[in-house]
Protein backbone atom coordinates (compact mmCIF):
# COMPACT_ATOMS: atom_id res chain seq x y z
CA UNK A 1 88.04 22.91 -50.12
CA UNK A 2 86.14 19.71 -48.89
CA UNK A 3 82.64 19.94 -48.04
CA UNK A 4 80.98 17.94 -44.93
CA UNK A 5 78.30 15.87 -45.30
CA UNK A 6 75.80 17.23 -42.60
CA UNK A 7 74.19 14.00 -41.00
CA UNK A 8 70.19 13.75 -40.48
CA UNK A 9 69.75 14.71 -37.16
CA UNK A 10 66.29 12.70 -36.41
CA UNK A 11 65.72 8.69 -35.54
CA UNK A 12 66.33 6.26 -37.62
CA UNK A 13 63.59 3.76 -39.21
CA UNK A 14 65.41 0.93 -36.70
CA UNK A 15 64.84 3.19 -33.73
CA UNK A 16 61.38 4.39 -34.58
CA UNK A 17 60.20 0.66 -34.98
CA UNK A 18 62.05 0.27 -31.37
CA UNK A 19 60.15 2.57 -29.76
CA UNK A 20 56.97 2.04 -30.97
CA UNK A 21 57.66 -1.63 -30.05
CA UNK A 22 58.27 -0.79 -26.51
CA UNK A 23 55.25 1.75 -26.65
CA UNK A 24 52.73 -0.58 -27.59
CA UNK A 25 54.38 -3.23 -24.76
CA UNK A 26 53.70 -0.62 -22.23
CA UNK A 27 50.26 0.28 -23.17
CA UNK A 28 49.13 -3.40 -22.94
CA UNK A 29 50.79 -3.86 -19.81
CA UNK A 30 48.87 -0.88 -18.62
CA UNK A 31 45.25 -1.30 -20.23
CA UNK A 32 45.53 -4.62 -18.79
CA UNK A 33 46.23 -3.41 -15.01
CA UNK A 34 43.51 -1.18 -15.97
CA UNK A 35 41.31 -3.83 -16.95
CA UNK A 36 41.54 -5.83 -14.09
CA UNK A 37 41.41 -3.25 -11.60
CA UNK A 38 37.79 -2.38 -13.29
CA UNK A 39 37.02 -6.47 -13.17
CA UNK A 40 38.04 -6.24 -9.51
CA UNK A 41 36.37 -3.23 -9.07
CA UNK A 42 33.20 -4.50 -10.58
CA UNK A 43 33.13 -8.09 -8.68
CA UNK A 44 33.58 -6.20 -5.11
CA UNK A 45 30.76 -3.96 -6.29
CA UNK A 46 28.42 -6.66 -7.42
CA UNK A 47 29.60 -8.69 -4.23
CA UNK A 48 28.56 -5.93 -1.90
CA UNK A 49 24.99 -5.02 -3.74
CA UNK A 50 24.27 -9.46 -3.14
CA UNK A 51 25.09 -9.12 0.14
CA UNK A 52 23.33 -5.71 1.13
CA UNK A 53 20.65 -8.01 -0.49
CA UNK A 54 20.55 -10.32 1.50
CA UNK A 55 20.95 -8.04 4.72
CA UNK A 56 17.65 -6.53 3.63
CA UNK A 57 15.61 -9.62 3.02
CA UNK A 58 17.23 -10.97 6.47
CA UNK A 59 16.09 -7.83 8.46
CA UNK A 60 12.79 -7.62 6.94
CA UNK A 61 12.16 -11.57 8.00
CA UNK A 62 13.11 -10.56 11.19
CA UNK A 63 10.52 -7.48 11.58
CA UNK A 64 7.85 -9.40 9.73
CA UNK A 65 8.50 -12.36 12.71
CA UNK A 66 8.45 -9.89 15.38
CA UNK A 67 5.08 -8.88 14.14
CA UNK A 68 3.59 -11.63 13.33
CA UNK A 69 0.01 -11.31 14.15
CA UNK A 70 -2.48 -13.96 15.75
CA UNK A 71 -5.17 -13.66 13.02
CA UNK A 72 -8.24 -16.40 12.92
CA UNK A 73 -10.36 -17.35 9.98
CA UNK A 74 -12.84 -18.20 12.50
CA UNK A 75 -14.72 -16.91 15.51
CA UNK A 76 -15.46 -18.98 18.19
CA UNK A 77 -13.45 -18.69 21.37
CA UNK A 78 -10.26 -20.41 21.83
CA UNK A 79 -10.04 -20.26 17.97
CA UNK A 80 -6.74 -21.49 16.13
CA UNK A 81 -4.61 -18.91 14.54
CA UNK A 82 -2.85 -18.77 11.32
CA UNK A 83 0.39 -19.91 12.25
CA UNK A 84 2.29 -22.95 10.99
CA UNK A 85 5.69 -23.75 12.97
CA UNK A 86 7.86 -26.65 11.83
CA UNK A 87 11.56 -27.82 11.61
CA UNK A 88 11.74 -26.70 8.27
CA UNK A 89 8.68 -24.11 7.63
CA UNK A 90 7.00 -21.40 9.18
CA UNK A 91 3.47 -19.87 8.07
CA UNK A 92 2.37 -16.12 9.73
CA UNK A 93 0.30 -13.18 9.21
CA UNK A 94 2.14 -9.58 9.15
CA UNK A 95 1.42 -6.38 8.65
CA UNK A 96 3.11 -3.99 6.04
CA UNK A 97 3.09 -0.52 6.73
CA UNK A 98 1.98 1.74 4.30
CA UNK A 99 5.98 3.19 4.37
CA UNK A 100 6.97 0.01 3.40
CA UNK A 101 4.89 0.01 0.11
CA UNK A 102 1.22 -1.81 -0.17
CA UNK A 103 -0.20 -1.71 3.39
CA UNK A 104 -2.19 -4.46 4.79
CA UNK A 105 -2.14 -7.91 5.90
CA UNK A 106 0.37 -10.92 4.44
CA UNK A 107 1.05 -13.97 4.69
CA UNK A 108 4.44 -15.50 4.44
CA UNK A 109 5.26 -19.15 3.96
CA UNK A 110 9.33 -18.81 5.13
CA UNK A 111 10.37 -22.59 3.91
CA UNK A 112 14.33 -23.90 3.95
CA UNK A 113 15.92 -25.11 1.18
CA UNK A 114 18.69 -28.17 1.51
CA UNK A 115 19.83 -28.38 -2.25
CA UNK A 116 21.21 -24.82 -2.00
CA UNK A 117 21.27 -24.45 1.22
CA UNK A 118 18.75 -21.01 2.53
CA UNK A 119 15.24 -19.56 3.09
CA UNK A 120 12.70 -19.13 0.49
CA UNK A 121 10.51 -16.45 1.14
CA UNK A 122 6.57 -16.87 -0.22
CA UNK A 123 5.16 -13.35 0.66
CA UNK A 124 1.30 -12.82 -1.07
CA UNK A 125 -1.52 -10.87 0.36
CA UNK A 126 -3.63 -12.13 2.75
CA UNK A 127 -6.65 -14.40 1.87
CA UNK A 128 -5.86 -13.23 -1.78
CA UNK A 129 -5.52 -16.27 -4.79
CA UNK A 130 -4.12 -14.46 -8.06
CA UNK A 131 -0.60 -15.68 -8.44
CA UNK A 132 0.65 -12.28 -9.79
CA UNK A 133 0.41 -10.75 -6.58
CA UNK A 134 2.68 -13.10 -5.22
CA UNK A 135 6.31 -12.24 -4.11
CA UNK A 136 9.42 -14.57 -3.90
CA UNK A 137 12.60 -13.64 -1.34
CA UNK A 138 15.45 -16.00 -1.00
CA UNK A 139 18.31 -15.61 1.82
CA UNK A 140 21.36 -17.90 1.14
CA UNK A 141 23.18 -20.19 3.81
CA UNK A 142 26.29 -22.48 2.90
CA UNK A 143 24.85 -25.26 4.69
CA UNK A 144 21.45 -26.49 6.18
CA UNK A 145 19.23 -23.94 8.45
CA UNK A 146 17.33 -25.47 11.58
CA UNK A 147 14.19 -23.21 12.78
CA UNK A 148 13.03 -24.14 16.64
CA UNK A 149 10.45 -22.10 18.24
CA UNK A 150 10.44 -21.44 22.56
CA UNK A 151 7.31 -20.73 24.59
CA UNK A 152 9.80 -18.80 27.44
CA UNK A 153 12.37 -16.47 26.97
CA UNK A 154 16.22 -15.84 28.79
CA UNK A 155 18.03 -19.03 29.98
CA UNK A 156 14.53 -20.54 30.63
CA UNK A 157 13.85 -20.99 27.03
CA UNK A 158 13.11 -24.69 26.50
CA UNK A 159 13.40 -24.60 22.33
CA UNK A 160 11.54 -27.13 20.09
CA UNK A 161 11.50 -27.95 16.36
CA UNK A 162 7.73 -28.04 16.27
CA UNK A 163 5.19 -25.43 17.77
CA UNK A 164 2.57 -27.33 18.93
CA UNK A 165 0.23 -24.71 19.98
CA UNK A 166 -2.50 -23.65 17.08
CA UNK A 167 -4.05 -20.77 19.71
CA UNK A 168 -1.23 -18.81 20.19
CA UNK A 169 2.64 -17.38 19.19
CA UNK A 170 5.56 -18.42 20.62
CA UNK A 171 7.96 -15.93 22.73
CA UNK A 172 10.82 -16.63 20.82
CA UNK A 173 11.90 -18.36 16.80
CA UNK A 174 15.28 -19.37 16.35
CA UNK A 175 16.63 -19.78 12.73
CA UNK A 176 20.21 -21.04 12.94
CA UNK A 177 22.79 -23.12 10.89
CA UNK A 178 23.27 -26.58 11.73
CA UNK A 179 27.02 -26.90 11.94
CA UNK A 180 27.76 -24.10 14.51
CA UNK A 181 31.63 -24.22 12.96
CA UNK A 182 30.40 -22.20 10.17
CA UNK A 183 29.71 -18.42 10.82
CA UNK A 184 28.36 -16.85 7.43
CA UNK A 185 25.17 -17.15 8.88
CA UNK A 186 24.49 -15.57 12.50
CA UNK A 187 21.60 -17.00 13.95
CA UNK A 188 18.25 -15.08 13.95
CA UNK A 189 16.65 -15.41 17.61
CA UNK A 190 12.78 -12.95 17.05
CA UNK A 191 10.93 -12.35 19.95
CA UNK A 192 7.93 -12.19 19.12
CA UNK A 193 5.95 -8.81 20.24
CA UNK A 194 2.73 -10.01 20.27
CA UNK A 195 2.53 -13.60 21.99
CA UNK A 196 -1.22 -13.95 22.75
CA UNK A 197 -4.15 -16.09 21.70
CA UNK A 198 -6.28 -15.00 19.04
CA UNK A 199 -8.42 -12.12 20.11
């Protein structure tokens, strides 16, 4: 009577060391899609929160413009105002709502930048001197800004880089990029919603 050998019916060491091989490929191929979808994921994210950013600081300039008041230091009739329009800076009083946090006047020195290109933003209270108080904004441009200011408005607007009136606001500011083939940066035309002299 022979006897049969019953054979192991589980893997062998060979195939074990196979499959584990061919395990741990997949799970690195995996964790690493996985990984770079979060990277991805992560640099659209932080993208998006820079340029909501900068959509906020860009609206605010333009409703801080808009009401831009004609505030004097001195009274007298015919008195100049505190306003400051050049090529490359613009100085104006606004007011912040008390909705939009500490309510009262400001000043805001909006200066452009060449060497990176964009806006810096000086906001501090008005007629106030303690540095801490002082608030710093920056919009970015990938190349040079132009401001130019317009005492009309529609196609009668004769624009200037210089305001050259210290009683009053002009109608209109125009903050645009230089080289009009680049369109990263539309161009902010304000009317301004109180042109008058100093009252």
């Amino acid at each position: 009577m022979t006897r049969q050998l019953n054979k192991s019916s589980g893997f062998t060491l060979l195939e074990m060391l196979v499959a584990m091989a061919i395990t741990t490929i997949l799970l690195t191929v995996v964790y690493g899609s996985f990984y770079q979808g979060i990277r991805s994921w992560h640099g659209i994210s932080s993208h998006n929160e820079a340029e909501e950013q900068q959509y906020l600081i860009r609206q605010h300039l333009r409703q801080q413009l808009q009401n831009a008041l004609p505030v004097s230091a001195e009274q007298r009739p015919n008195r100049p105002i505190e306003f400051t329009g050049k090529e490359d800076h613009i100085q104006f009083i606004a007011a912040l709502s008390p909705l939009q946090g500490n309510a009262g006047l400001y000043s805001y020195q909006v200066t452009l930048q060449k060497e990176p290109a964009g806006i810096n933003i000086q906001i501090t209270p008005y007629e106030s001197i303690h540095e801490e108080s002082w608030q710093n904004l920056t919009l970015e441009s990938s190349s040079a800004l132009r401001i130019e200011y317009s005492d009309s408005v529609g196609s009668s607007a004769n624009w200037t880089d210089r305001w050259p009136y210290n009683n009053r606001l002009p109608h209109l500011i125009k903050i645009y990029q230089s080289d009009t083939s680049l369109s990263d940066w539309p161009p902010l035309t304000i009317q301004l919603r109180r042109h008058r002299h100093a009252s």
